[in-house]
Structure formats: structure tokens, C-alpha cells
N, C-alpha and C. Protein backbone atom coordinates (compact mmCIF):
# COMPACT_ATOMS: atom_id res chain seq x y z
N UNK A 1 0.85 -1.15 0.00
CA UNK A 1 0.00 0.00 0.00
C UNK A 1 0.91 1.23 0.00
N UNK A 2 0.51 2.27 -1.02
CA UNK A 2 1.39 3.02 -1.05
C UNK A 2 0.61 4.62 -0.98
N UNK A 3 1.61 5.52 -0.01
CA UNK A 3 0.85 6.67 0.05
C UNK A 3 2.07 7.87 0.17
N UNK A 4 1.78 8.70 -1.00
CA UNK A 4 3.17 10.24 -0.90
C UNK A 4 4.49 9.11 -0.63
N UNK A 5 4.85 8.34 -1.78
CA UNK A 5 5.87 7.69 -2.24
C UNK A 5 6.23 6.57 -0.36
N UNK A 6 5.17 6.45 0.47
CA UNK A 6 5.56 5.78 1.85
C UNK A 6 4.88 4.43 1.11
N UNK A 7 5.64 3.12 1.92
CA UNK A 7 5.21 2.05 1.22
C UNK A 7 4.91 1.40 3.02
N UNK A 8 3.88 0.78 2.87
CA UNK A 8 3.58 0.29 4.09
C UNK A 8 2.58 -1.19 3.75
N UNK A 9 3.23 -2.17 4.47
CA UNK A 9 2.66 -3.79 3.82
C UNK A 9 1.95 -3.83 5.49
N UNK A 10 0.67 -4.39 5.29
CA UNK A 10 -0.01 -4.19 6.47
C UNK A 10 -0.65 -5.82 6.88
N UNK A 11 -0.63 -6.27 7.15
CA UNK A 11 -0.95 -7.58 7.50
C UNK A 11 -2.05 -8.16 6.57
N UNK A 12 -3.61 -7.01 6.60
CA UNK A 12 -4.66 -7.29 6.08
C UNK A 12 -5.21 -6.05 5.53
N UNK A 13 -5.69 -6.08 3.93
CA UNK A 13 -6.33 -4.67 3.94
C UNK A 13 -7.54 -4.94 2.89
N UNK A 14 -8.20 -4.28 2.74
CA UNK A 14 -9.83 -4.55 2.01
C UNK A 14 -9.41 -3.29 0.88
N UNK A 15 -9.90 -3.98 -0.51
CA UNK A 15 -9.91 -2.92 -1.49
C UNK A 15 -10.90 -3.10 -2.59
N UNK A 16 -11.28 -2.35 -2.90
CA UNK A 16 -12.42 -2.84 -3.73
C UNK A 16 -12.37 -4.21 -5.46
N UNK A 17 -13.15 -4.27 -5.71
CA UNK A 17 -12.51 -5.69 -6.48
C UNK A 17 -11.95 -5.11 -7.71
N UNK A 18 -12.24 -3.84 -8.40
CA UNK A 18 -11.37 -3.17 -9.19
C UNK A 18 -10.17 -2.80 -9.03
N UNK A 19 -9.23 -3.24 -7.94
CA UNK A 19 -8.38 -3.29 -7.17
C UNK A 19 -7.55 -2.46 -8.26
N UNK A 20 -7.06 -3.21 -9.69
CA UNK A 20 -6.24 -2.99 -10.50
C UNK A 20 -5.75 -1.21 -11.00
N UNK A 21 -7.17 -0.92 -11.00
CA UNK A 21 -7.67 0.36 -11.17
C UNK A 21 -6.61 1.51 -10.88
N UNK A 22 -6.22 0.86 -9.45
CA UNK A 22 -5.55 1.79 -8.61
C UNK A 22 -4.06 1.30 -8.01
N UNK A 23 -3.48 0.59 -8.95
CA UNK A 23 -2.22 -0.20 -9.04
C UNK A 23 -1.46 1.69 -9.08
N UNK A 24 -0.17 1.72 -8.64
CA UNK A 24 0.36 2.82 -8.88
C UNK A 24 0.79 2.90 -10.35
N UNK A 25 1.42 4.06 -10.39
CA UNK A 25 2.27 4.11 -12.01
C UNK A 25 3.56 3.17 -12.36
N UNK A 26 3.98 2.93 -11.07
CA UNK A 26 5.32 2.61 -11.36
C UNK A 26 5.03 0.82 -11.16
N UNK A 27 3.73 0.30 -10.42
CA UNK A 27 3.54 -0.97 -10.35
C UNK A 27 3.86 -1.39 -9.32
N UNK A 28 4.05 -0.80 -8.13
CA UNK A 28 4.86 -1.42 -6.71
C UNK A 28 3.95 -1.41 -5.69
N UNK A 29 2.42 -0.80 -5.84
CA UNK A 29 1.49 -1.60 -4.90
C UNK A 29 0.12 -0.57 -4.91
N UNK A 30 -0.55 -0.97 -4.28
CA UNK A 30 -2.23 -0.15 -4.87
C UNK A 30 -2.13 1.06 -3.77
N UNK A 31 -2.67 2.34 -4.48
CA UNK A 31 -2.74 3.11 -4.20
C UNK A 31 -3.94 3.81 -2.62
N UNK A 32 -3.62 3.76 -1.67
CA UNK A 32 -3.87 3.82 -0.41
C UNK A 32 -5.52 4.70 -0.25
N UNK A 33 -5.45 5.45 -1.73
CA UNK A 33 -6.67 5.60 -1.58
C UNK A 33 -8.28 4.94 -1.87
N UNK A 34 -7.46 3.48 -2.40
CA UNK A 34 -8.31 2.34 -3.16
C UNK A 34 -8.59 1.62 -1.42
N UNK A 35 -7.98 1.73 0.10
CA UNK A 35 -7.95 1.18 0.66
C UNK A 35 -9.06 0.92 1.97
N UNK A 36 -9.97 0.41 1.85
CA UNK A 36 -10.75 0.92 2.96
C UNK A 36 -10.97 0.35 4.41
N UNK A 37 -10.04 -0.46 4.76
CA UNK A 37 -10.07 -0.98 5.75
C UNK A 37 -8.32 -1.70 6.19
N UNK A 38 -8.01 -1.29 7.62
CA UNK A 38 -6.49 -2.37 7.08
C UNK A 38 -6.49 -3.10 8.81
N UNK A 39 -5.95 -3.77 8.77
CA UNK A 39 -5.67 -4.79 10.13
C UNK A 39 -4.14 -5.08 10.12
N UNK A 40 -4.16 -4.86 11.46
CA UNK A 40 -2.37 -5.19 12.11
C UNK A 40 -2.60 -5.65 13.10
N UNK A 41 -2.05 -7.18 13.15
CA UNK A 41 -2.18 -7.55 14.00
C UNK A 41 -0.50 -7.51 14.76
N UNK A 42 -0.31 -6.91 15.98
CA UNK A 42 0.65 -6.20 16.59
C UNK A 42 1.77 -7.62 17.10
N UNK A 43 3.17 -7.40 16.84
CA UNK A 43 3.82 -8.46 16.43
C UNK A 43 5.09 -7.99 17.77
N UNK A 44 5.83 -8.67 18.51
CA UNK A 44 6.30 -8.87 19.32
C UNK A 44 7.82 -7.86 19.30
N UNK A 45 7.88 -7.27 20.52
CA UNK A 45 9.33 -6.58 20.38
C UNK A 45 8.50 -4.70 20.38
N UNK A 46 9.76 -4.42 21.19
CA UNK A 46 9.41 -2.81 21.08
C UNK A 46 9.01 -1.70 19.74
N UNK A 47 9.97 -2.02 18.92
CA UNK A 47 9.91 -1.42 17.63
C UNK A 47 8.69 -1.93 17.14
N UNK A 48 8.08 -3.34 16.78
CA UNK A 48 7.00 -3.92 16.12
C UNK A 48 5.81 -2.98 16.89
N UNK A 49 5.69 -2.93 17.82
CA UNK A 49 4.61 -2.52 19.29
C UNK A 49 4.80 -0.93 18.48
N UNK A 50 5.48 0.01 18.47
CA UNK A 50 5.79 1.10 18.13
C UNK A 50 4.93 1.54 16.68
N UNK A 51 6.19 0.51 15.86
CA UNK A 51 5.49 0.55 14.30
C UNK A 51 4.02 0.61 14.31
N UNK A 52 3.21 -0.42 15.05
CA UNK A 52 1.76 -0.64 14.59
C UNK A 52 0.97 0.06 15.43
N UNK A 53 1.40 0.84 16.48
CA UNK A 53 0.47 1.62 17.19
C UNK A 53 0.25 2.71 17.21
N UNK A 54 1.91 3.23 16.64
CA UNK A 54 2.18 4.94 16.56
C UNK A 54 2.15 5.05 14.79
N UNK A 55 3.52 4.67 14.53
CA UNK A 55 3.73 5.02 13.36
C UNK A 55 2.61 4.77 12.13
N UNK A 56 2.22 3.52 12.47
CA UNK A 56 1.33 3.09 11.39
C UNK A 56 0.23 4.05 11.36
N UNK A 57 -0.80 4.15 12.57
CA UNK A 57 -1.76 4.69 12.94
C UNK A 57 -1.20 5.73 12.61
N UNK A 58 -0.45 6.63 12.79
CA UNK A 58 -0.81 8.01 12.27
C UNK A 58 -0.69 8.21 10.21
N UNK A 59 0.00 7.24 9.77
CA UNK A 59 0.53 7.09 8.55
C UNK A 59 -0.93 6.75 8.03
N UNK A 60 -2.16 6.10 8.15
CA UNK A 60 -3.21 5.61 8.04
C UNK A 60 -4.12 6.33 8.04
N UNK A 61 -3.69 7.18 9.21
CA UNK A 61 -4.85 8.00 9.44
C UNK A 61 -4.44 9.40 8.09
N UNK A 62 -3.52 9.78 7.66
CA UNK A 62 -2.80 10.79 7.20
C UNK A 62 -3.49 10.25 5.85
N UNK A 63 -3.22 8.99 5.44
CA UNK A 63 -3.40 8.42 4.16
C UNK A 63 -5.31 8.53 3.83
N UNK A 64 -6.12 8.80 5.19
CA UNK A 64 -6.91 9.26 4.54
C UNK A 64 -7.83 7.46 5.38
N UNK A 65 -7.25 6.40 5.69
CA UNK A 65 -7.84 4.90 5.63
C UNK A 65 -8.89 4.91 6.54
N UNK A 66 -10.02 4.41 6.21
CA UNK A 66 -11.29 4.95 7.34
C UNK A 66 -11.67 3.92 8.30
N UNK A 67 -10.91 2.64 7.99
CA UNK A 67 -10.97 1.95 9.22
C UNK A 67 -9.61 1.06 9.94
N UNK A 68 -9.30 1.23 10.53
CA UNK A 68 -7.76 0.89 10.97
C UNK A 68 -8.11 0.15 12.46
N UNK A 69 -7.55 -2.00 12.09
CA UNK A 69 -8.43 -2.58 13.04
C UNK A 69 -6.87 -2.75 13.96
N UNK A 70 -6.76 -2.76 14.79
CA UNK A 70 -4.86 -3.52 15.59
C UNK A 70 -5.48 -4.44 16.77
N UNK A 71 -4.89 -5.77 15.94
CA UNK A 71 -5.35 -6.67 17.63
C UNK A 71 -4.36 -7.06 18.23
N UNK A 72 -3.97 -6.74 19.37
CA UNK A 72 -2.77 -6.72 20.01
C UNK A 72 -2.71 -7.52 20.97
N UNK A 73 -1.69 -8.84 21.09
CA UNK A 73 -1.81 -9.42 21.95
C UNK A 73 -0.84 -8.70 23.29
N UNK A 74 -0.32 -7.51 23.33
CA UNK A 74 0.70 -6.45 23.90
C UNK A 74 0.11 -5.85 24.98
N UNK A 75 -1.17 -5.52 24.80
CA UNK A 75 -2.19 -4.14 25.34
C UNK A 75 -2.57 -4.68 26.25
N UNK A 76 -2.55 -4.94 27.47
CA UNK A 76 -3.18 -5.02 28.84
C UNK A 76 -3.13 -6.88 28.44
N UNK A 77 -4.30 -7.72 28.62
CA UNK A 77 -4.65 -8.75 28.59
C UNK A 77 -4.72 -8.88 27.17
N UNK A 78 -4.75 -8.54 26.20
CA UNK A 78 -5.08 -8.56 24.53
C UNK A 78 -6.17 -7.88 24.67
N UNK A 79 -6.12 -6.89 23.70
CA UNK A 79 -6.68 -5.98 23.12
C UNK A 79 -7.51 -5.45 21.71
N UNK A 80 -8.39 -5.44 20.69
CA UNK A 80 -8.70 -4.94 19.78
C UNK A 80 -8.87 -3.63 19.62
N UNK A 81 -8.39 -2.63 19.21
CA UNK A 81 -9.12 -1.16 19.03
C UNK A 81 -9.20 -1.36 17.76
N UNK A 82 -10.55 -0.62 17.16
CA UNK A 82 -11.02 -0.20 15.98
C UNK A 82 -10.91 1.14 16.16
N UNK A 83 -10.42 1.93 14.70
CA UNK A 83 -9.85 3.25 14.61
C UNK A 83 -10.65 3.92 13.46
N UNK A 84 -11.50 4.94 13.38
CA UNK A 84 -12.34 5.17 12.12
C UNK A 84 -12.24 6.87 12.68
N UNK A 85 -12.88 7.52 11.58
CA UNK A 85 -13.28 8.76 11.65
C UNK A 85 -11.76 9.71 11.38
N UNK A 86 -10.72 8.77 10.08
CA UNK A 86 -8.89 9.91 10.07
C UNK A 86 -9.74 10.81 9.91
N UNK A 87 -8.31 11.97 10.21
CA UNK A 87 -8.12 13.01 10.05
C UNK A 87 -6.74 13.42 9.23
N UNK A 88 -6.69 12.94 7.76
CA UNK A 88 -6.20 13.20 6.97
C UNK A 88 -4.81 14.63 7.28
N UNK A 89 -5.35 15.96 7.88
CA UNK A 89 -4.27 16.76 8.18
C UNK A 89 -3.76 16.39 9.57
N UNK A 90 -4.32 16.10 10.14
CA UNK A 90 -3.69 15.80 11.64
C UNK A 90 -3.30 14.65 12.15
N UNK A 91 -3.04 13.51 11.14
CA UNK A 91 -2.48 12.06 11.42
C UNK A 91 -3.68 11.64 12.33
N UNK A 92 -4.32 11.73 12.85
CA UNK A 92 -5.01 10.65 13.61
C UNK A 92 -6.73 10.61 13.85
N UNK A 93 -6.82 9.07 14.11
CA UNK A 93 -8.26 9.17 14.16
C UNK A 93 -9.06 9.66 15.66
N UNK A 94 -10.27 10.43 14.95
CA UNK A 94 -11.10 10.72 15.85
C UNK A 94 -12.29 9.92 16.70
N UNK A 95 -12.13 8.40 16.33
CA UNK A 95 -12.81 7.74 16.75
C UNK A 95 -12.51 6.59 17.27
N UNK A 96 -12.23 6.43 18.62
CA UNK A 96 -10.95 5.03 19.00
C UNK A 96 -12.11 3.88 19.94
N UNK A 97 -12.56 2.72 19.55
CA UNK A 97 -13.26 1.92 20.56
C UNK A 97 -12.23 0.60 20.59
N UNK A 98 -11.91 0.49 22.05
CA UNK A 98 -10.94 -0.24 22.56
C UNK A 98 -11.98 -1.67 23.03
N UNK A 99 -11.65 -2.97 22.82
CA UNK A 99 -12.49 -4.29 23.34
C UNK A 99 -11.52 -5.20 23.77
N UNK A 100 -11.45 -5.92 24.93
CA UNK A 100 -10.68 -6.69 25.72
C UNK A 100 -11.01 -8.23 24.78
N UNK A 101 -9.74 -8.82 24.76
CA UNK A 101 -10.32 -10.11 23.87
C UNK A 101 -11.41 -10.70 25.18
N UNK A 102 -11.80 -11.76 23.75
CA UNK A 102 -13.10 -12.20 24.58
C UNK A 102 -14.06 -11.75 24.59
N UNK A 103 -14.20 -10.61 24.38
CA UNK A 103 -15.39 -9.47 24.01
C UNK A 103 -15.76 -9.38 22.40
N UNK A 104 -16.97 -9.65 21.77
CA UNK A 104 -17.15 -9.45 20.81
C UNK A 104 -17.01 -8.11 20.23
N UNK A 105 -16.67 -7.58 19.10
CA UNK A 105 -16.52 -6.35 18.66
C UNK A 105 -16.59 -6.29 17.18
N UNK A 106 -17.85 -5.34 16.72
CA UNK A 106 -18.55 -5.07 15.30
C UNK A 106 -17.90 -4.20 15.15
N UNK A 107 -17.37 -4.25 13.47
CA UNK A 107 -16.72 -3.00 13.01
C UNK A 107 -17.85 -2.26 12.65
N UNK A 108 -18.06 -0.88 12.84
CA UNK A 108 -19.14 -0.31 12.69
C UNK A 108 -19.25 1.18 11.44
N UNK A 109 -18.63 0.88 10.34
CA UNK A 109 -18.49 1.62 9.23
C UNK A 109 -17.25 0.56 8.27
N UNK A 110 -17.65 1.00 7.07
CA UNK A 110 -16.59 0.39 6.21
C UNK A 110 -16.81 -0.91 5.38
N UNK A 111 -15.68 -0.95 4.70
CA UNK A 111 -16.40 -2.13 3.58
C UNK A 111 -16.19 -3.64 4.66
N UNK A 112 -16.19 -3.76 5.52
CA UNK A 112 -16.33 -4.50 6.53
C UNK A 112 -17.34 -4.50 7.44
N UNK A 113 -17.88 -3.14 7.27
CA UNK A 113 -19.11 -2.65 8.50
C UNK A 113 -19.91 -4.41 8.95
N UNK A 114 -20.44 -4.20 10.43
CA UNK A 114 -21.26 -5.79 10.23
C UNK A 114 -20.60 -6.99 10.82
N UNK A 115 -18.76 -6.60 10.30
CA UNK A 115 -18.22 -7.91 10.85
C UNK A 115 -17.51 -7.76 11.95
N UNK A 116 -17.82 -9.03 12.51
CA UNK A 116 -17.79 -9.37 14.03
C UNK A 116 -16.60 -9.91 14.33
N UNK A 117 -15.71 -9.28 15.62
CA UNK A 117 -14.85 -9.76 15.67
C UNK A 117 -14.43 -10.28 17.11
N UNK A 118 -14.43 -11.96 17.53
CA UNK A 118 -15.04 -12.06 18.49
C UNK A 118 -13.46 -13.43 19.10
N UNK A 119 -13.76 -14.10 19.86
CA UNK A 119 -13.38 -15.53 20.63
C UNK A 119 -12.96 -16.50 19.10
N UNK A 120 -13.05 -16.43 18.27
CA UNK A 120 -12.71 -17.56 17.09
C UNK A 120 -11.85 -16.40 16.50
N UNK A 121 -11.80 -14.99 16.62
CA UNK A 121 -10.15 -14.46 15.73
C UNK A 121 -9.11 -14.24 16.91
N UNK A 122 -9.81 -13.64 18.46
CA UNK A 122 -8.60 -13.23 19.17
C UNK A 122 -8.49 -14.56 20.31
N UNK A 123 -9.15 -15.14 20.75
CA UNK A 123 -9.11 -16.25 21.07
C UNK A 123 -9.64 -15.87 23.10
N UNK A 124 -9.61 -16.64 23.97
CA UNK A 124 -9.96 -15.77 25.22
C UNK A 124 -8.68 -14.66 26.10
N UNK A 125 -9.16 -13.50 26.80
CA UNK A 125 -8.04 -12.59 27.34
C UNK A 125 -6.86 -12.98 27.93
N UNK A 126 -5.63 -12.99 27.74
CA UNK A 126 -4.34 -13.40 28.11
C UNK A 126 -4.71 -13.49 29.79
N UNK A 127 -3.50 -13.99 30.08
CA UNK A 127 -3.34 -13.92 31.58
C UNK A 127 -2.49 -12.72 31.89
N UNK A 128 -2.50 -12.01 32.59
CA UNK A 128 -1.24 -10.64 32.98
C UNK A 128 -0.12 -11.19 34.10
């Protein structure tokens, strides 16, 4: 996914099925505004924890992406936040709902809107 020449490979991302449409010029990956949904699931080590919570999220939100899912097994007991409502000039989203695994959680806008994200993707809350 590519946005103002930044290249960012995101675990999971939803694009519409004309996908091609929006291939860049140069051919090195679809254009971030074809993107409407992306998932990171948050990967072990300080820098990884960093990348997908700070950097990404604001790069996402900048790029304009209207739903940005991170399930973190890092965050307290494991964590899901769903991230919607960027703010394109100000890197970040205005809309943050945080769910403890184990807790079911509907994405609630987006070409995902509807889907449930529950005990069969994050599995039950870690132990601390």
C-alpha cells in the first residue's frame, strides 16, 4: 500500500474488487486511496509494538484509511481497538473503541461494516 511515495505492507487490507484500477504508475502496490479498511495484527518486540500503534496509525490515518483494526496481543490482557473517523491533516483518528479479547466487537463503518470480531479471531483474554 502506497501513500506520498511511503510504502507500508499491512498484515490485512480490504480494497475494492477493481483493485487494478488503482495499481500505482510505477507498479509497486495499490494506491492507499483504493484502501478501505487495514488490520495489524501487533507483532512482538518494542519497535514492532511502536510501528503498529504509533507510526502506522498516524501514517493511516494521514493516508486518509477509514478503518484501521490492531489486535494486540501487547495491550493489557489482549486488546482490539477499531480506529475510524482519520483526520487526513492531523495524522489521527477521531474515533478510537478499545475491546478486551473475549469481548465481541462489530466493526461499525466500512467495507467490513457488520463484521464481528469475536473468541474464534482473538481467542480468550491473556493472563497478565
Amino acid at each position: 500500500m502506497i501513500h506520498r511515495r511511503k510504502v507500508w505492507i499491512p498484515d490485512l487490507f480490504v480494497v475494492p474488487a477493481d483493485a487494478e484500477e488503482y495499481v500505482t504508475e510505477d507498479g509497486l502496490g495499490i494506491d492507499a486511496s483504493a484502501v478501505g479498511l487495514v488490520v495489524e495484527v501487533v507483532s512482538p518486540g518494542s519497535e514492532s509494538i511502536t510501528r503498529d500503534r504509533t507510526r502506522k496509525r498516524s501514517s493511516y490515518a494521514r493516508a486518509g484509511i477509514p478503518v484501521y483494526v490492531l489486535i494486540d496481543d501487547y495491550d493489557e490482557n489482549g486488546i482490539v481497538t477499531v480506529l475510524t473517523v482519520p483526520e487526513p491533516g492531523k495524522g489521527v483518528y477521531r474515533n478510537e473503541l478499545r475491546t478486551a479479547y473475549g469481548t465481541a466487537v462489530t466493526l461499525p463503518e466500512g467495507p467490513a461494516q457488520g463484521f464481528t470480531i469475536g473468541v474464534d479471531v482473538t481467542g480468550i483474554g491473556r493472563q497478565g
